[in-house]
PDB file of N, CA and C in Angstrom:
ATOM      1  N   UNK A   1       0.823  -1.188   0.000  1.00  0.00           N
ATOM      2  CA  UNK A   1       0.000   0.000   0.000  1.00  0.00           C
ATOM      3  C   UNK A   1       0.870   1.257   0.000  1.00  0.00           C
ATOM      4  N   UNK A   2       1.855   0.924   1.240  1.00  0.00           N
ATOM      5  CA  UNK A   2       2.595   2.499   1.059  1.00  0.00           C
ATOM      6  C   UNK A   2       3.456   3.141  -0.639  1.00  0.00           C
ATOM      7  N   UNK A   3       4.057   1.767  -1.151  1.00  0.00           N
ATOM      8  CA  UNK A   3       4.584   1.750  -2.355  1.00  0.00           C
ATOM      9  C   UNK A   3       3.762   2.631  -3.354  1.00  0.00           C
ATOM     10  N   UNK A   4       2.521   2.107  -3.177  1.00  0.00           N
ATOM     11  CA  UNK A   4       1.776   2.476  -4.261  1.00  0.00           C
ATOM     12  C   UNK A   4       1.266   3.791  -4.124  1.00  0.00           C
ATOM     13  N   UNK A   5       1.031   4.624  -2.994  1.00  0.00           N
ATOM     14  CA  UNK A   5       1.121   6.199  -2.802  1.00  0.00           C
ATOM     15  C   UNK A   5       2.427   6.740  -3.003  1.00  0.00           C
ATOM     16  N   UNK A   6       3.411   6.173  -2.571  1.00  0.00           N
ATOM     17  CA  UNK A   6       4.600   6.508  -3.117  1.00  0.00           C
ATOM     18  C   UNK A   6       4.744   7.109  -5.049  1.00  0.00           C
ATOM     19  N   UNK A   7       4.390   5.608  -5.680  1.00  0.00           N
ATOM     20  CA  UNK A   7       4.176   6.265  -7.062  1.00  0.00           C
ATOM     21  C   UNK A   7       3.477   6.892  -7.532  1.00  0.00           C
ATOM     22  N   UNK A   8       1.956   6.897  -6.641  1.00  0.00           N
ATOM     23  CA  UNK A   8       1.218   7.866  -7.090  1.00  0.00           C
ATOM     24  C   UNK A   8       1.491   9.307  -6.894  1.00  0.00           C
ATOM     25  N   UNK A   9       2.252   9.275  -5.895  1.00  0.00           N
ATOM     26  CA  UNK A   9       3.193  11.052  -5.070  1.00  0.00           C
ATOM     27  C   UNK A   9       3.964  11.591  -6.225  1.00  0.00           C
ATOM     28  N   UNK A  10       4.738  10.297  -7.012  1.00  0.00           N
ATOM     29  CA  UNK A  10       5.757  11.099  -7.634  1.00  0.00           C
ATOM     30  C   UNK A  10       5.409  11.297  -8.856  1.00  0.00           C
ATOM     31  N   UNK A  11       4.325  10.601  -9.535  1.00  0.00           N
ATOM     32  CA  UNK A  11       3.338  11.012 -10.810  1.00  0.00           C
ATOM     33  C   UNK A  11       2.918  11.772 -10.672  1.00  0.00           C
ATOM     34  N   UNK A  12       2.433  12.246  -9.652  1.00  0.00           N
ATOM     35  CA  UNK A  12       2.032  13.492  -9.631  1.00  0.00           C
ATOM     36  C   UNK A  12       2.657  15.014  -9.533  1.00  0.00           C
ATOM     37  N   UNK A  13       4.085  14.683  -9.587  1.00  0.00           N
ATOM     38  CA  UNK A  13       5.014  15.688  -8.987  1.00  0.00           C
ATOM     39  C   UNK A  13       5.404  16.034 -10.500  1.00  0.00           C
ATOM     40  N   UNK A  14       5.646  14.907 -11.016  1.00  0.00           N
ATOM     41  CA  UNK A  14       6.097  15.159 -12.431  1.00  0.00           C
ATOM     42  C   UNK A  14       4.677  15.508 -13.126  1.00  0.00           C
ATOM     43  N   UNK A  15       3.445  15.609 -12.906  1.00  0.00           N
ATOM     44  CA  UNK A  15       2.500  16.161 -13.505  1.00  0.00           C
ATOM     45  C   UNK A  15       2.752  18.063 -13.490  1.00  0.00           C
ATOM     46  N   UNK A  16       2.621  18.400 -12.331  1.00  0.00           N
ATOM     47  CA  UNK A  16       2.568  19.216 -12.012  1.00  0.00           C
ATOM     48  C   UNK A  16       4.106  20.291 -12.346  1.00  0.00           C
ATOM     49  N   UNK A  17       5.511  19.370 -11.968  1.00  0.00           N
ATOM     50  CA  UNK A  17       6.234  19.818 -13.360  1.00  0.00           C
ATOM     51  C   UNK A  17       6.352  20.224 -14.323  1.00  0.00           C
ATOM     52  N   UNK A  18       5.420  19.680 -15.235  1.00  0.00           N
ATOM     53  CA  UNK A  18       5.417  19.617 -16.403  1.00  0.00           C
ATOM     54  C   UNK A  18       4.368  21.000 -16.904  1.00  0.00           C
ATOM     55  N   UNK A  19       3.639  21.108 -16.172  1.00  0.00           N
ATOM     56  CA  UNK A  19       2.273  22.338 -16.252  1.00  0.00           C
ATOM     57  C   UNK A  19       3.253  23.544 -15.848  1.00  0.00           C
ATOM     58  N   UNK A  20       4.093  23.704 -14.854  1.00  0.00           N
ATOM     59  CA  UNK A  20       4.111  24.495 -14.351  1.00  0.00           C
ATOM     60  C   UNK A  20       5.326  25.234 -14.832  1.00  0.00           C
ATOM     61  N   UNK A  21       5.794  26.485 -16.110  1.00  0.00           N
ATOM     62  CA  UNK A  21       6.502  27.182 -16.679  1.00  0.00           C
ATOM     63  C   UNK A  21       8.116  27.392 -15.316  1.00  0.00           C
ATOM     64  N   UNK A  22       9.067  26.973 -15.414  1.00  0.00           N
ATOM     65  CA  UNK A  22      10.417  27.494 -14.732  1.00  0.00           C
ATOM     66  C   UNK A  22      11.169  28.411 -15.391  1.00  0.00           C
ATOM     67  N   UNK A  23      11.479  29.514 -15.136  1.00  0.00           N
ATOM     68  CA  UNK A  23      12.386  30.456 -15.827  1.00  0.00           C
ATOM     69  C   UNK A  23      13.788  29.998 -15.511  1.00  0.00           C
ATOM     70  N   UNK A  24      14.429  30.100 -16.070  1.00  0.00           N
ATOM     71  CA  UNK A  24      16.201  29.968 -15.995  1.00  0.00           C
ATOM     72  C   UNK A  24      16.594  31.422 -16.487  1.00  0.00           C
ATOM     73  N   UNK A  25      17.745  31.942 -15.760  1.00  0.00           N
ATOM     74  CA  UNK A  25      18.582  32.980 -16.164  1.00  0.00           C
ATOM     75  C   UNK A  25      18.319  33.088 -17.075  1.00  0.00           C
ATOM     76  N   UNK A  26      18.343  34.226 -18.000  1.00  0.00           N
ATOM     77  CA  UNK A  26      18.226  34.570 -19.306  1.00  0.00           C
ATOM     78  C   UNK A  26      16.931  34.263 -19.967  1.00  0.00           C
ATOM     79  N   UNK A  27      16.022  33.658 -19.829  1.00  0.00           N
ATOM     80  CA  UNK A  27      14.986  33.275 -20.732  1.00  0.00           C
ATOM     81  C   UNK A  27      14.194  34.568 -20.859  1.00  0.00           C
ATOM     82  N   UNK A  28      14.014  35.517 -19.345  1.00  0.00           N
ATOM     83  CA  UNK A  28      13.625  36.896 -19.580  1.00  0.00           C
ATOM     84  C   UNK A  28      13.943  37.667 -20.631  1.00  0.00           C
ATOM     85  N   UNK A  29      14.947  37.585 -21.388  1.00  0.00           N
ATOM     86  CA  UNK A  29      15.819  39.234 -21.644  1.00  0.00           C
ATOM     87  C   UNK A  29      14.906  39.372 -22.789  1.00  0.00           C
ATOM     88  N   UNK A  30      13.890  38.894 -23.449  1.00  0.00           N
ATOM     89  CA  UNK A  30      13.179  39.335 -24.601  1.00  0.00           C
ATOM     90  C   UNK A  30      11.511  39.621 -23.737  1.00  0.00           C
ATOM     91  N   UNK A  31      11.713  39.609 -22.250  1.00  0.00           N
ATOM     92  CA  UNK A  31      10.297  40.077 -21.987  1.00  0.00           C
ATOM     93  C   UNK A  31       9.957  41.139 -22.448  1.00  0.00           C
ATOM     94  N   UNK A  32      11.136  42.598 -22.498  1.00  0.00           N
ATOM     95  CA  UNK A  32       9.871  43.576 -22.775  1.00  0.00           C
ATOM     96  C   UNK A  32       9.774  43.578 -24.425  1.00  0.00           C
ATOM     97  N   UNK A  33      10.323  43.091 -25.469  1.00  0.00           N
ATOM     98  CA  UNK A  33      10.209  42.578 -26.851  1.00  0.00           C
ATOM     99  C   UNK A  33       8.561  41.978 -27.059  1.00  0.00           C
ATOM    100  N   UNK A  34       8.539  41.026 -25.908  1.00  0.00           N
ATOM    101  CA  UNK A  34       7.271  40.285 -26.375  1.00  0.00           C
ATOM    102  C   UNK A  34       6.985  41.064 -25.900  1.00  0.00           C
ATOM    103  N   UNK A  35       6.255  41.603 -24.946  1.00  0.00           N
ATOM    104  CA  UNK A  35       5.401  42.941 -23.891  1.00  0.00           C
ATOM    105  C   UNK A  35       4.834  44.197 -25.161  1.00  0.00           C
ATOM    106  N   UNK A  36       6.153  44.591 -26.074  1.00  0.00           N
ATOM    107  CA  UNK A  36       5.809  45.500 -27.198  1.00  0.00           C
ATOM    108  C   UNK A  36       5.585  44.916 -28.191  1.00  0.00           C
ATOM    109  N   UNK A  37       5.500  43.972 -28.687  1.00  0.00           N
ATOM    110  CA  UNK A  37       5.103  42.725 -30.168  1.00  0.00           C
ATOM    111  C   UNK A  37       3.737  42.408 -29.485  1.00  0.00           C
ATOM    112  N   UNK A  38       3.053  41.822 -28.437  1.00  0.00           N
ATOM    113  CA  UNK A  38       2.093  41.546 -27.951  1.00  0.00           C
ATOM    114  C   UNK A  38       0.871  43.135 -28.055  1.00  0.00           C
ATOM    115  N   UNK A  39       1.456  44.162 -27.293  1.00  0.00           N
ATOM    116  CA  UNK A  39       0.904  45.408 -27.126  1.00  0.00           C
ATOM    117  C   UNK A  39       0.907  45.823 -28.702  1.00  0.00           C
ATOM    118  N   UNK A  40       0.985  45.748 -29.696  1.00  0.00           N
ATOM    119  CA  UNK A  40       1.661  46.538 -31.104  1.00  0.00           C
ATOM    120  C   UNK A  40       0.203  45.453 -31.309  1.00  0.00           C
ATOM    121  N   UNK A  41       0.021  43.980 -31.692  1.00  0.00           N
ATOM    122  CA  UNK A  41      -0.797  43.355 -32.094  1.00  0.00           C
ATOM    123  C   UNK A  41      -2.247  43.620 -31.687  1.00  0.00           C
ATOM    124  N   UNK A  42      -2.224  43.951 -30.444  1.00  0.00           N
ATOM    125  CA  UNK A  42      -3.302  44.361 -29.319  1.00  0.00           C
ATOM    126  C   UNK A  42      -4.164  45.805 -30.164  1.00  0.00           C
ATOM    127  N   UNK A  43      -3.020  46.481 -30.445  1.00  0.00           N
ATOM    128  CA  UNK A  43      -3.223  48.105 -30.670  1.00  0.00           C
ATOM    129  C   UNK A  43      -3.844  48.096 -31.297  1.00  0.00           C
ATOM    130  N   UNK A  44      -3.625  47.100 -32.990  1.00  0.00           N
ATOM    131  CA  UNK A  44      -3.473  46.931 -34.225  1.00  0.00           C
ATOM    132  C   UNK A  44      -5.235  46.733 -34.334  1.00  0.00           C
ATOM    133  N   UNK A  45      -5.277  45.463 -33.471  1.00  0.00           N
ATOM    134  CA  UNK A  45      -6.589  45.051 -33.307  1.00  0.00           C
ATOM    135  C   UNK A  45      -8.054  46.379 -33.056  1.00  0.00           C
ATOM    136  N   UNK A  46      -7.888  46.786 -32.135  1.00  0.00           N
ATOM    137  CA  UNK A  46      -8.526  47.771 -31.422  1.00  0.00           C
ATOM    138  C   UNK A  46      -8.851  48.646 -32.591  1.00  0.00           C
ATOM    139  N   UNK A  47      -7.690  49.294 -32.962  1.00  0.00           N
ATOM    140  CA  UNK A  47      -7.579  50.305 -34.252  1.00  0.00           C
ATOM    141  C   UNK A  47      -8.585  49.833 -35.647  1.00  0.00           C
ATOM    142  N   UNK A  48      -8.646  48.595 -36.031  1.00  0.00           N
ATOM    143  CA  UNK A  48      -9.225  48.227 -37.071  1.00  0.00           C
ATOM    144  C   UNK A  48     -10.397  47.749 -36.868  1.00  0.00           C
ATOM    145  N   UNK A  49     -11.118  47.539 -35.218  1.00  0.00           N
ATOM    146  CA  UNK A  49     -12.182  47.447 -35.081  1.00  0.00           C
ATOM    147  C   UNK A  49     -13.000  48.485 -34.786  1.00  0.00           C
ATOM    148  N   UNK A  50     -12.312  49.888 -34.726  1.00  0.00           N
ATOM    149  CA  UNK A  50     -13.079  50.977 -34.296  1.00  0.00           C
ATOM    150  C   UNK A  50     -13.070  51.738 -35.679  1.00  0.00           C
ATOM    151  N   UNK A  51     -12.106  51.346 -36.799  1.00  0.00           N
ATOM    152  CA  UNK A  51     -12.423  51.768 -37.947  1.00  0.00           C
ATOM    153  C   UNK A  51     -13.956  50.747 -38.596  1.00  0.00           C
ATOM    154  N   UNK A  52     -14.112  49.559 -38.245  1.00  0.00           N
ATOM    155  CA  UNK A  52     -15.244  48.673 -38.813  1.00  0.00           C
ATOM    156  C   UNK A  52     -16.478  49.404 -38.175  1.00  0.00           C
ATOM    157  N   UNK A  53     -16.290  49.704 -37.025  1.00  0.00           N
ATOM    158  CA  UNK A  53     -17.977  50.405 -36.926  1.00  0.00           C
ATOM    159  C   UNK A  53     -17.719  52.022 -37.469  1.00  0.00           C
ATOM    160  N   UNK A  54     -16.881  52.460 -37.399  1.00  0.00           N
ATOM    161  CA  UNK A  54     -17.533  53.456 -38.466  1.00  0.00           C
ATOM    162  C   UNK A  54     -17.486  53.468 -39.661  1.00  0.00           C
ATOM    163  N   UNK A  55     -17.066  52.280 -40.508  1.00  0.00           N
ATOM    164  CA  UNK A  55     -17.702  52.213 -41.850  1.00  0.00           C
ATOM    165  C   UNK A  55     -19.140  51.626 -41.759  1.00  0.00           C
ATOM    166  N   UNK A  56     -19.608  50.711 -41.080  1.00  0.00           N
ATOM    167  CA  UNK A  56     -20.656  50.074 -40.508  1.00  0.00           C
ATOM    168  C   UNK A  56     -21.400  50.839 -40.566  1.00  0.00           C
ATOM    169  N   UNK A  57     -21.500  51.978 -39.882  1.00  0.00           N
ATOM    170  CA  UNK A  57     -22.098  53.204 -39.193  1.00  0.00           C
ATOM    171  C   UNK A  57     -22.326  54.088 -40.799  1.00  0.00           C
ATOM    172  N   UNK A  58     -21.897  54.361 -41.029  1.00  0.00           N
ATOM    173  CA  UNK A  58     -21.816  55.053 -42.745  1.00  0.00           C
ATOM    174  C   UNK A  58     -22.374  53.825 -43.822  1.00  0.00           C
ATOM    175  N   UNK A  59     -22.389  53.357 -43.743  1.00  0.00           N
ATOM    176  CA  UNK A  59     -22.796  51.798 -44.856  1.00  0.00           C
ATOM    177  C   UNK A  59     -24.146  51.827 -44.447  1.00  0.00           C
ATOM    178  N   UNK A  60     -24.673  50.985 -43.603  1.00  0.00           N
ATOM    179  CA  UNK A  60     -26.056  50.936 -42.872  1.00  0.00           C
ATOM    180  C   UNK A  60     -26.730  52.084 -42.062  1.00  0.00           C
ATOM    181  N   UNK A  61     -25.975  52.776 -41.655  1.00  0.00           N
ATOM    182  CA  UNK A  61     -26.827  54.007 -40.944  1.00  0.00           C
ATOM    183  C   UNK A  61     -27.301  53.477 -39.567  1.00  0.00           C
ATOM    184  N   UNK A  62     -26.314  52.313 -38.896  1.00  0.00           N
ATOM    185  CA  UNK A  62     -27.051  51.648 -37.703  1.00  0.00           C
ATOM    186  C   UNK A  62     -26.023  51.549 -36.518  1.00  0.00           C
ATOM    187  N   UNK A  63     -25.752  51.245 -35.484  1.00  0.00           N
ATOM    188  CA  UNK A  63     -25.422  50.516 -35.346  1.00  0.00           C
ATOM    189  C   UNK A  63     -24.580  49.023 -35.451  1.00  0.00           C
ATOM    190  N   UNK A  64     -23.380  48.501 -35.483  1.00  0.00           N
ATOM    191  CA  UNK A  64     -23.023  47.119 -35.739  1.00  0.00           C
ATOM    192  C   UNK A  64     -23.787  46.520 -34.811  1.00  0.00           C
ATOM    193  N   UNK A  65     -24.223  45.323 -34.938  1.00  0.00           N
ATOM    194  CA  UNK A  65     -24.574  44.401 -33.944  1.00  0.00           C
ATOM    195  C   UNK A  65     -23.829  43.687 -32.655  1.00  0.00           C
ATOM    196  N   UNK A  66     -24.547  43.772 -31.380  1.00  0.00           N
ATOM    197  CA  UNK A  66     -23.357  43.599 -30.666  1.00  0.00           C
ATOM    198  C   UNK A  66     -23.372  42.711 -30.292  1.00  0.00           C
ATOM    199  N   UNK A  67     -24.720  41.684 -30.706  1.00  0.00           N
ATOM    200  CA  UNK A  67     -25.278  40.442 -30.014  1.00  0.00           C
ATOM    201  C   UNK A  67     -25.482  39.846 -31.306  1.00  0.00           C
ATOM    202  N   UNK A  68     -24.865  38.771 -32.013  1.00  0.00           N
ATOM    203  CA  UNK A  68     -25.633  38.256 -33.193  1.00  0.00           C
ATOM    204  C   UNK A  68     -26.483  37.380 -32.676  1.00  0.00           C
ATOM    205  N   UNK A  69     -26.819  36.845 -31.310  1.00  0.00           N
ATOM    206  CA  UNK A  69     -27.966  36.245 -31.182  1.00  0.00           C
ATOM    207  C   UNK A  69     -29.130  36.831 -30.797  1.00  0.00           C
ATOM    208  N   UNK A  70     -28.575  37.846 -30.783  1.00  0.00           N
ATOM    209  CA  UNK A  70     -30.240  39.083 -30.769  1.00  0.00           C
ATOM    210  C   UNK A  70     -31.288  38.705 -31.445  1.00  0.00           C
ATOM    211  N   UNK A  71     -32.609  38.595 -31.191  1.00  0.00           N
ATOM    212  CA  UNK A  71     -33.563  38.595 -32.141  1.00  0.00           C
ATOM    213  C   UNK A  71     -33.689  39.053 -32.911  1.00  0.00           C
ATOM    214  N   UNK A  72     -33.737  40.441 -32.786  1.00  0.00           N
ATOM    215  CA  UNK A  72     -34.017  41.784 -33.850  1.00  0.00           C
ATOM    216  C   UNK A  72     -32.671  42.063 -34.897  1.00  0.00           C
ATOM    217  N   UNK A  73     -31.473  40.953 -34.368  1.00  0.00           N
ATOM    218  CA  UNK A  73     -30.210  40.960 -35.102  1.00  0.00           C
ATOM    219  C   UNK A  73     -30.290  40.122 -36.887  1.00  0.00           C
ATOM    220  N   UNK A  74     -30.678  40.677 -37.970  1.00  0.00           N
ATOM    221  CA  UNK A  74     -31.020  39.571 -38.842  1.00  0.00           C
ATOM    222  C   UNK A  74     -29.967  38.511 -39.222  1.00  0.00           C
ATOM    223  N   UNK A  75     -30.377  37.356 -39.601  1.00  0.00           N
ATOM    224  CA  UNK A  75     -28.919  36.591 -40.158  1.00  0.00           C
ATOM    225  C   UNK A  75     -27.809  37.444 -41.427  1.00  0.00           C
ATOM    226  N   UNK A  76     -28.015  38.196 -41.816  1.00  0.00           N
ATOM    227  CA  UNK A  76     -27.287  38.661 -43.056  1.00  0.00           C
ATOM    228  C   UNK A  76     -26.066  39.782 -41.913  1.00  0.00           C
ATOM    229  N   UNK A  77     -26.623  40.683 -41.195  1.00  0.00           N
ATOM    230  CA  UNK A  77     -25.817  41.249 -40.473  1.00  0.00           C
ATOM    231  C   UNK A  77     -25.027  40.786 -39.766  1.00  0.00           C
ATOM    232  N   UNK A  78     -25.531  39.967 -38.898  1.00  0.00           N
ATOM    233  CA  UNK A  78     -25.021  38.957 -37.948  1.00  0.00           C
ATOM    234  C   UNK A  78     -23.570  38.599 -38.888  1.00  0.00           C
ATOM    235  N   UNK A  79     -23.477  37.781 -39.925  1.00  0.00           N
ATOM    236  CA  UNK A  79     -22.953  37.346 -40.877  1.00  0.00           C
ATOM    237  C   UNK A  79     -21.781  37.871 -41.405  1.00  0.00           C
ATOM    238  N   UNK A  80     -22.163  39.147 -41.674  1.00  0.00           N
ATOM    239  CA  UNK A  80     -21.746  40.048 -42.349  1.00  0.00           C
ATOM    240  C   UNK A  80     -20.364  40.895 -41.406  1.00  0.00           C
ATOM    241  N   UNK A  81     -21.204  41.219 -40.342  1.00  0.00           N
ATOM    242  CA  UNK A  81     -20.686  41.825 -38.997  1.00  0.00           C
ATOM    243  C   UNK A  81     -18.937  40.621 -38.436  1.00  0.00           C
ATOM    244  N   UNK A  82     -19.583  39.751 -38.305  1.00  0.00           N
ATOM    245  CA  UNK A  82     -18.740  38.676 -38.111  1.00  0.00           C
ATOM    246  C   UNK A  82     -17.223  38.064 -38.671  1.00  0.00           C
ATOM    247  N   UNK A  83     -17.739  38.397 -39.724  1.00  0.00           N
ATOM    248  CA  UNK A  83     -16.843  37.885 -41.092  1.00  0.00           C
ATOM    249  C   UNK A  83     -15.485  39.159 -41.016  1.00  0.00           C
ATOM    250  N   UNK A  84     -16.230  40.552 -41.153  1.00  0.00           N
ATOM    251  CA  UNK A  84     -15.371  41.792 -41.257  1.00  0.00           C
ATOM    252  C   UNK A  84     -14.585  41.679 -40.073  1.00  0.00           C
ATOM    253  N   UNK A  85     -15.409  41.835 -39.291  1.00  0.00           N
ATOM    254  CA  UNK A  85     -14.296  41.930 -38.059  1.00  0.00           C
ATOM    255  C   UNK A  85     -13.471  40.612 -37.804  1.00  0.00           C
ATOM    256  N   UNK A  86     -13.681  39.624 -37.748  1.00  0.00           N
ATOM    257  CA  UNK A  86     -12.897  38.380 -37.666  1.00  0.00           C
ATOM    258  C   UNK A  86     -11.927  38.083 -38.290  1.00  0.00           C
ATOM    259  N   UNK A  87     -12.047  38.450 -40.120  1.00  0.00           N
ATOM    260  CA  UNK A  87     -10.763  38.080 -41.135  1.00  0.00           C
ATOM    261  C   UNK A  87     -10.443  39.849 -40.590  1.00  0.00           C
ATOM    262  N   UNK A  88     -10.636  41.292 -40.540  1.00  0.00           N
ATOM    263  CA  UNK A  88      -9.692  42.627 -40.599  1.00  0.00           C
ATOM    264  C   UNK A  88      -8.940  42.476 -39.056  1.00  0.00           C
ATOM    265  N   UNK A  89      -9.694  41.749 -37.592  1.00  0.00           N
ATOM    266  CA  UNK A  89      -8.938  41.913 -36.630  1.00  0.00           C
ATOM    267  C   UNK A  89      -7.560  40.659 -36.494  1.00  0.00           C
ATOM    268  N   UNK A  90      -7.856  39.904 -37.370  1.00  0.00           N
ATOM    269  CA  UNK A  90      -6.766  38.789 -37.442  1.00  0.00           C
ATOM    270  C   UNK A  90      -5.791  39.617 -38.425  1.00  0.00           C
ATOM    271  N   UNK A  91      -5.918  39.876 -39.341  1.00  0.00           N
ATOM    272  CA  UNK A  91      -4.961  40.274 -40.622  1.00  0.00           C
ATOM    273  C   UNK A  91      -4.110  41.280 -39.690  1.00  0.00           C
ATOM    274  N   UNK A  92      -5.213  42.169 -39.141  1.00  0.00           N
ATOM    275  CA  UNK A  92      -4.205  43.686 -38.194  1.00  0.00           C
ATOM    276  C   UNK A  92      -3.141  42.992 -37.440  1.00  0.00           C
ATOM    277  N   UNK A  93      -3.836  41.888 -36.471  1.00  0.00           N
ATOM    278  CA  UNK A  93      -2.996  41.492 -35.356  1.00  0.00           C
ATOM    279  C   UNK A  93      -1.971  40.859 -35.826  1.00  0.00           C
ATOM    280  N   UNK A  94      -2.128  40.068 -36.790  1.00  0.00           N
ATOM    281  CA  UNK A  94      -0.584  39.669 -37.583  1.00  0.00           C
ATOM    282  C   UNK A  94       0.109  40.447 -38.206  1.00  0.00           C
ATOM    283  N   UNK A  95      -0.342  41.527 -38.874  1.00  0.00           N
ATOM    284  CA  UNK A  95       0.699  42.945 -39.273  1.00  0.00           C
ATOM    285  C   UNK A  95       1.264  43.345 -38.167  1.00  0.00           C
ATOM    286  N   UNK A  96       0.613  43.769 -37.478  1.00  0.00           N
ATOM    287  CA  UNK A  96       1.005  44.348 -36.010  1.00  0.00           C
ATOM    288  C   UNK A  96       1.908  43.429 -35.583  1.00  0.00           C
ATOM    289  N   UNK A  97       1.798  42.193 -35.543  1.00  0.00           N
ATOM    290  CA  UNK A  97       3.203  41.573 -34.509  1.00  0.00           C
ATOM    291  C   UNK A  97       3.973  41.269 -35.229  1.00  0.00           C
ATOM    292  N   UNK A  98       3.891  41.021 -36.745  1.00  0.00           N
ATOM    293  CA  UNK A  98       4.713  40.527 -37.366  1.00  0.00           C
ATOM    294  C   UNK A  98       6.067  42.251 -37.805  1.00  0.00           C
ATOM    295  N   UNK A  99       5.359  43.450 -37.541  1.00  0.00           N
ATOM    296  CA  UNK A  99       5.949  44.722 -38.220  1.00  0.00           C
ATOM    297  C   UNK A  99       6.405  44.887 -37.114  1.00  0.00           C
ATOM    298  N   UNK A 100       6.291  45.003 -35.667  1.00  0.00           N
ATOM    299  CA  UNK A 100       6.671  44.767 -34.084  1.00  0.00           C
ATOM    300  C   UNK A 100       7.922  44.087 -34.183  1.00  0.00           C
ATOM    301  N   UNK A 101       7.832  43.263 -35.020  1.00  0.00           N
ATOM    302  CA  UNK A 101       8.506  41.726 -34.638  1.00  0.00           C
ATOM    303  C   UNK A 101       9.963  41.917 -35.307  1.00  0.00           C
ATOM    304  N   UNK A 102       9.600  42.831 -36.267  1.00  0.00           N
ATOM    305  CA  UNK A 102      11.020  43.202 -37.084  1.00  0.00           C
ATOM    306  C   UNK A 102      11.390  44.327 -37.078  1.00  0.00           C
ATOM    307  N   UNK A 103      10.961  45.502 -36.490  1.00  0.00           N
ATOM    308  CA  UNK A 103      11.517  46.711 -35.765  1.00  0.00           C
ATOM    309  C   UNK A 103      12.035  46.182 -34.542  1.00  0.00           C
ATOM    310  N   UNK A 104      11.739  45.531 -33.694  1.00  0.00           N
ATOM    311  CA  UNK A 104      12.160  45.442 -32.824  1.00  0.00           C
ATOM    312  C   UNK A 104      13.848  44.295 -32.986  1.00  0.00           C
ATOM    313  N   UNK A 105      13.663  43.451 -34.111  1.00  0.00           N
ATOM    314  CA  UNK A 105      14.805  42.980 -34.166  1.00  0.00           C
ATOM    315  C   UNK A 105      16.203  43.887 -34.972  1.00  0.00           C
ATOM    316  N   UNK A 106      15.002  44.380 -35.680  1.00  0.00           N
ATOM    317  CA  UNK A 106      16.326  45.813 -36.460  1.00  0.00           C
ATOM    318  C   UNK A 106      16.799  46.661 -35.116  1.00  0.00           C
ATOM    319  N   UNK A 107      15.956  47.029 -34.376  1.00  0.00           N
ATOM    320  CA  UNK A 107      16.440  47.764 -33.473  1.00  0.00           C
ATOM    321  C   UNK A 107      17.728  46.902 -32.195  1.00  0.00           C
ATOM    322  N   UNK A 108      17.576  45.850 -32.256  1.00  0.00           N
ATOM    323  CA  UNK A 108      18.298  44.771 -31.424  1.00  0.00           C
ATOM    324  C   UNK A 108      19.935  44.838 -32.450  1.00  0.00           C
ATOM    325  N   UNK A 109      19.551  44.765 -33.790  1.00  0.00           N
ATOM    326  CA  UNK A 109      21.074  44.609 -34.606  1.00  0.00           C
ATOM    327  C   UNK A 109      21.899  46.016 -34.311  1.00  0.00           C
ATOM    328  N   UNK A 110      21.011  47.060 -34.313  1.00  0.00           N
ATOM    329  CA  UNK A 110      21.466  48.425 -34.197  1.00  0.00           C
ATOM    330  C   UNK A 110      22.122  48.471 -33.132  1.00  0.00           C
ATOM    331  N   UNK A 111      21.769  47.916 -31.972  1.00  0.00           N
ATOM    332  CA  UNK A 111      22.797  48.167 -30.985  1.00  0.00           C
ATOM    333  C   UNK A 111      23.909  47.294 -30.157  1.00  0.00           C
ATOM    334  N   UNK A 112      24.161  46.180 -31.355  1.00  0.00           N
ATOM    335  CA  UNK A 112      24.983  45.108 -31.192  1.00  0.00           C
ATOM    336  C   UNK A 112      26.559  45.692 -32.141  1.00  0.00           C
TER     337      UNK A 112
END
């Protein structure tokens, strides 16, 4: 019996190992890199969704929908609404980290 809590103790140690992220010296030194590649993607996002409702807003004369399971929300908007913002806030957020991603390494060569 004791054996067998024994292995169950140490399966579990190595579970919890394994979940649980360890930093080593150095693995930091690109935190604030990601911090501004993360924030730049973030921005990117925000920016191209506040440009979608005001074309929205000028196109339809409404409102975007903020609930597509709204009743009064029709399927075509719903649809429509969805699509724009989903493929323009993905495309931004990958410009954004990917243009982040290489200023920030040009800027890393610059001072090597």
């Amino acid at each position: 019996m004791q054996n067998k809590l024994g292995r169950y103790a140490r399966d579990a140690k190595q579970r919890i190992r394994r979940k649980v992220p360890s930093f080593r010296p150095g693995e930091l030194e690109n935190a604030p890199e990601s911090i501004l590649i993360t924030g730049a993607a973030l921005a990117a996002g925000v920016l191209v969704r506040r440009s979608l409702v005001s074309v929205w807003k000028a196109w339809r004369g409404s409102e975007p929908p903020d609930n597509p399971a709204d009743p009064e929300v029709t399927w075509s908007d719903a649809l429509i609404w969805a699509a724009a913002v989903g493929t323009s806030v993905g495309v931004a957020r990958v410009l954004g980290r990917r243009g982040s991603t290489a200023l920030a390494r040009k800027y890393a060569r610059s001072k090597t």
